[in-house]
C-alpha atoms as a PDB file:
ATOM      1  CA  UNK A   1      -3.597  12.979   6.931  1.00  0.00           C
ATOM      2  CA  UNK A   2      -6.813  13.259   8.819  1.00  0.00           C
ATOM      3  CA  UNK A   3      -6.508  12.809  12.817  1.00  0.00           C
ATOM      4  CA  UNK A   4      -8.847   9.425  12.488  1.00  0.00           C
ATOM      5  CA  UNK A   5      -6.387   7.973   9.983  1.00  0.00           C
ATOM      6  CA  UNK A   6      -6.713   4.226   8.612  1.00  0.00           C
ATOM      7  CA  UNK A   7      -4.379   2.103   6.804  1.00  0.00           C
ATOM      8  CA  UNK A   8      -5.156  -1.712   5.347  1.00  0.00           C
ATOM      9  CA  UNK A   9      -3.095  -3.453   3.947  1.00  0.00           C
ATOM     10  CA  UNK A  10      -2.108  -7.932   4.224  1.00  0.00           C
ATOM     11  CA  UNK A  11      -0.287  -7.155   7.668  1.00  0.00           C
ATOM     12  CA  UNK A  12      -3.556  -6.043   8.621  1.00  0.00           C
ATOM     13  CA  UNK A  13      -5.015  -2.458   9.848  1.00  0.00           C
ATOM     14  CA  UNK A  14      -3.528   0.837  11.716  1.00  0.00           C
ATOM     15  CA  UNK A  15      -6.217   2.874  13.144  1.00  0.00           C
ATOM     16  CA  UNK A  16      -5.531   6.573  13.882  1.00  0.00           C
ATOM     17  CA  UNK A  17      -2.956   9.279  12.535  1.00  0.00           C
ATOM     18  CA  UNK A  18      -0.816   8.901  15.580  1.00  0.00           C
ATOM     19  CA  UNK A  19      -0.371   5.115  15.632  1.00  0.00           C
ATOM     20  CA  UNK A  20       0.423   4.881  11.559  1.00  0.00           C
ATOM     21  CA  UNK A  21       3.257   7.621  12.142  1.00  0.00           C
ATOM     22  CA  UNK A  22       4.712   5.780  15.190  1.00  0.00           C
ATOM     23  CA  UNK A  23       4.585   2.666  13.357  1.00  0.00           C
ATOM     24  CA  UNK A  24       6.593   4.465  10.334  1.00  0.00           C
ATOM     25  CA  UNK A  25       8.979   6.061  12.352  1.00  0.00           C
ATOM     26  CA  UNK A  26       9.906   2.856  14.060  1.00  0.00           C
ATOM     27  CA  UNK A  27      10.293   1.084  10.790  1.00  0.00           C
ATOM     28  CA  UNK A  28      11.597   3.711   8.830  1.00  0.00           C
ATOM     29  CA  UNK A  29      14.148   1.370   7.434  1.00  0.00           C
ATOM     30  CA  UNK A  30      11.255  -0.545   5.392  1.00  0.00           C
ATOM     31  CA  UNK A  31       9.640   2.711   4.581  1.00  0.00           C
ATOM     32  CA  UNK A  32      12.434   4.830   3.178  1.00  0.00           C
ATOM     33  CA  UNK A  33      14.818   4.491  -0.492  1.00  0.00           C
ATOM     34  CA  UNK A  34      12.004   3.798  -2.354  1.00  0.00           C
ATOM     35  CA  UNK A  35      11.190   4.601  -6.019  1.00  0.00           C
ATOM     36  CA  UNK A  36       8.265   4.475  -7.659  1.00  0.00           C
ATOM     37  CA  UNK A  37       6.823   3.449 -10.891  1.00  0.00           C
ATOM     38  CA  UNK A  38       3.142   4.847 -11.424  1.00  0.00           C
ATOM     39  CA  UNK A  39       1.444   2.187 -13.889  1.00  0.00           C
ATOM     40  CA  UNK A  40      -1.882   4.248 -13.809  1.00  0.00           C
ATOM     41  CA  UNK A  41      -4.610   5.941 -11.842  1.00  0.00           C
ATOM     42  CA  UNK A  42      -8.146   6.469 -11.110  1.00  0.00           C
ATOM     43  CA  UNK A  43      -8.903   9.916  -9.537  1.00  0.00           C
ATOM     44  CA  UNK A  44     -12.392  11.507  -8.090  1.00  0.00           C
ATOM     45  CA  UNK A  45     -12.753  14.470  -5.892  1.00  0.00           C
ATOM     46  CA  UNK A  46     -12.674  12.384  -2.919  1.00  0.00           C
ATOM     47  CA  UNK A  47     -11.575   8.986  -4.163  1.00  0.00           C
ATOM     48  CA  UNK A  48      -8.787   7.843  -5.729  1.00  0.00           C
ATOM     49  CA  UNK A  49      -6.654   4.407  -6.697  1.00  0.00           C
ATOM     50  CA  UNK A  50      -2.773   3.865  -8.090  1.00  0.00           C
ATOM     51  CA  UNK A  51      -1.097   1.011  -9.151  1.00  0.00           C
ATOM     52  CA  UNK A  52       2.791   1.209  -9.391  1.00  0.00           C
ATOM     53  CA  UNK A  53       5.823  -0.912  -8.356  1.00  0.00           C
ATOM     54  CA  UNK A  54       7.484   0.001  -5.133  1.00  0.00           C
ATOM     55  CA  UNK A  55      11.291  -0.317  -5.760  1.00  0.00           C
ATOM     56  CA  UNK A  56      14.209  -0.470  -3.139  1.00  0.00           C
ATOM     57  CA  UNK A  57      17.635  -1.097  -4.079  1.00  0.00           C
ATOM     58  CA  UNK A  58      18.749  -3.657  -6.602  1.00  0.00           C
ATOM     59  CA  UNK A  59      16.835  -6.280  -5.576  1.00  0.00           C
ATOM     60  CA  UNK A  60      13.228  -5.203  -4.389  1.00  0.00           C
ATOM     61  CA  UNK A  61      10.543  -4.788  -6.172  1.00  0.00           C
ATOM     62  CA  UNK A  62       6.393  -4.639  -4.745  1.00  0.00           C
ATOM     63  CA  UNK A  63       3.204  -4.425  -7.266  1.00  0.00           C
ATOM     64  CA  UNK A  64       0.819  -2.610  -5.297  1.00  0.00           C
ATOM     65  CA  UNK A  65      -2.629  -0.567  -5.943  1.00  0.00           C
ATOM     66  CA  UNK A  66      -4.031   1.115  -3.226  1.00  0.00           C
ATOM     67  CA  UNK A  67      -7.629   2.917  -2.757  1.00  0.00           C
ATOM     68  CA  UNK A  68      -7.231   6.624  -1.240  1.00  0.00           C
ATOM     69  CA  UNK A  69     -10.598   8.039   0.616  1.00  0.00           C
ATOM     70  CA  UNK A  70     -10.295  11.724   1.196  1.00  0.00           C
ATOM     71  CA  UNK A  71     -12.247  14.304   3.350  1.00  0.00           C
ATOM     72  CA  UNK A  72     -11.997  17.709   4.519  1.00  0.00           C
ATOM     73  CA  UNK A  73      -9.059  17.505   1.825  1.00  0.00           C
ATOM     74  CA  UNK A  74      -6.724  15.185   4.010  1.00  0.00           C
ATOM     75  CA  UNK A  75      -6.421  11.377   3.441  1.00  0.00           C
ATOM     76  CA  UNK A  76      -8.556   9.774   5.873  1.00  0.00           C
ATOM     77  CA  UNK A  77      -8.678   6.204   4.645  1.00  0.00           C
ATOM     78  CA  UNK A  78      -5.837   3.491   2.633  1.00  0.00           C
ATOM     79  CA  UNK A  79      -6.252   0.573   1.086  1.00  0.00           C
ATOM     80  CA  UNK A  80      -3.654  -1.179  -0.075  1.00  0.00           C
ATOM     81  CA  UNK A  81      -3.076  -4.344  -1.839  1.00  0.00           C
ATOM     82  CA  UNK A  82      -0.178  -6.226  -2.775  1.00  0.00           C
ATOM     83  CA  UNK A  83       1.252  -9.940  -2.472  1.00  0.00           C
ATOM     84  CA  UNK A  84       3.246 -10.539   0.508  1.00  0.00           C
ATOM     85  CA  UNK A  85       4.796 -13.887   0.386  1.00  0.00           C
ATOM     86  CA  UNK A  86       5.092 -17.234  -1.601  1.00  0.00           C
ATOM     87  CA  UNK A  87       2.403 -18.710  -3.248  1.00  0.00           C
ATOM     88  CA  UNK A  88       0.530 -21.830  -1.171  1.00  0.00           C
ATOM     89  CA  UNK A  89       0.960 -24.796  -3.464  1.00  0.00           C
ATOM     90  CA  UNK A  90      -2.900 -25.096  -3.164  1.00  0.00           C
ATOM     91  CA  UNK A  91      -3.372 -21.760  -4.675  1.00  0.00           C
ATOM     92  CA  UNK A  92      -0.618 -21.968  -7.735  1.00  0.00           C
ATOM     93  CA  UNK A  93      -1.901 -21.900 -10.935  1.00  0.00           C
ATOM     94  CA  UNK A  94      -1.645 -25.490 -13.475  1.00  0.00           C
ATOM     95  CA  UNK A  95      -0.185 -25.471 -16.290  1.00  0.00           C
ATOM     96  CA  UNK A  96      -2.326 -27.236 -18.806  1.00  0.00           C
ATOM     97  CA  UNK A  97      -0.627 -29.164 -21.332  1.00  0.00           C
END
């Protein structure tokens, strides 16, 4: 992971290597006893994007693809995306009939 680091994701971004660890390490509940599901991938020499689902425990499951930007052969960039909460009844889907 390169020194000037960035994560995005929907809680927003971490900027720098130091500040992502910290934030891991003080979460590491949410972070750890994971399993993952790789659903596919896109990969470039210096670019490259997974989907899979996140799983932890019985009852925890998260759909997520996330853009990787690489230089000097460390990671310096994430993007990730994934749904975070319910759906506003504005944005549901109808159901025609």
């Amino acid at each position: 992971m390169a020194d000037n680091f960035k994560h995005t994701s929907p809680f927003g971004t971490i900027d720098g290597k130091h500040a992502y660890l910290n934030l891991v390490q003080e979460n590491m509940d949410k972070f750890l006893g994971y399993t993952f599901e790789i659903h596919d991938g896109i990969y470039k020499a210096r670019q490259a994007c997974v989907r899979y689902t996140a799983k932890q425990g019985e009852g925890f499951a998260l759909d997520v693809s996330e853009w990787y930007y690489i230089r000097n052969n460390l990671i310096e960039e994430i993007v990730a995306y994934y749904h975070i909460g319910e759906i506003r009844q504005a944005r549901q889907l109808s159901n025609p009939e």
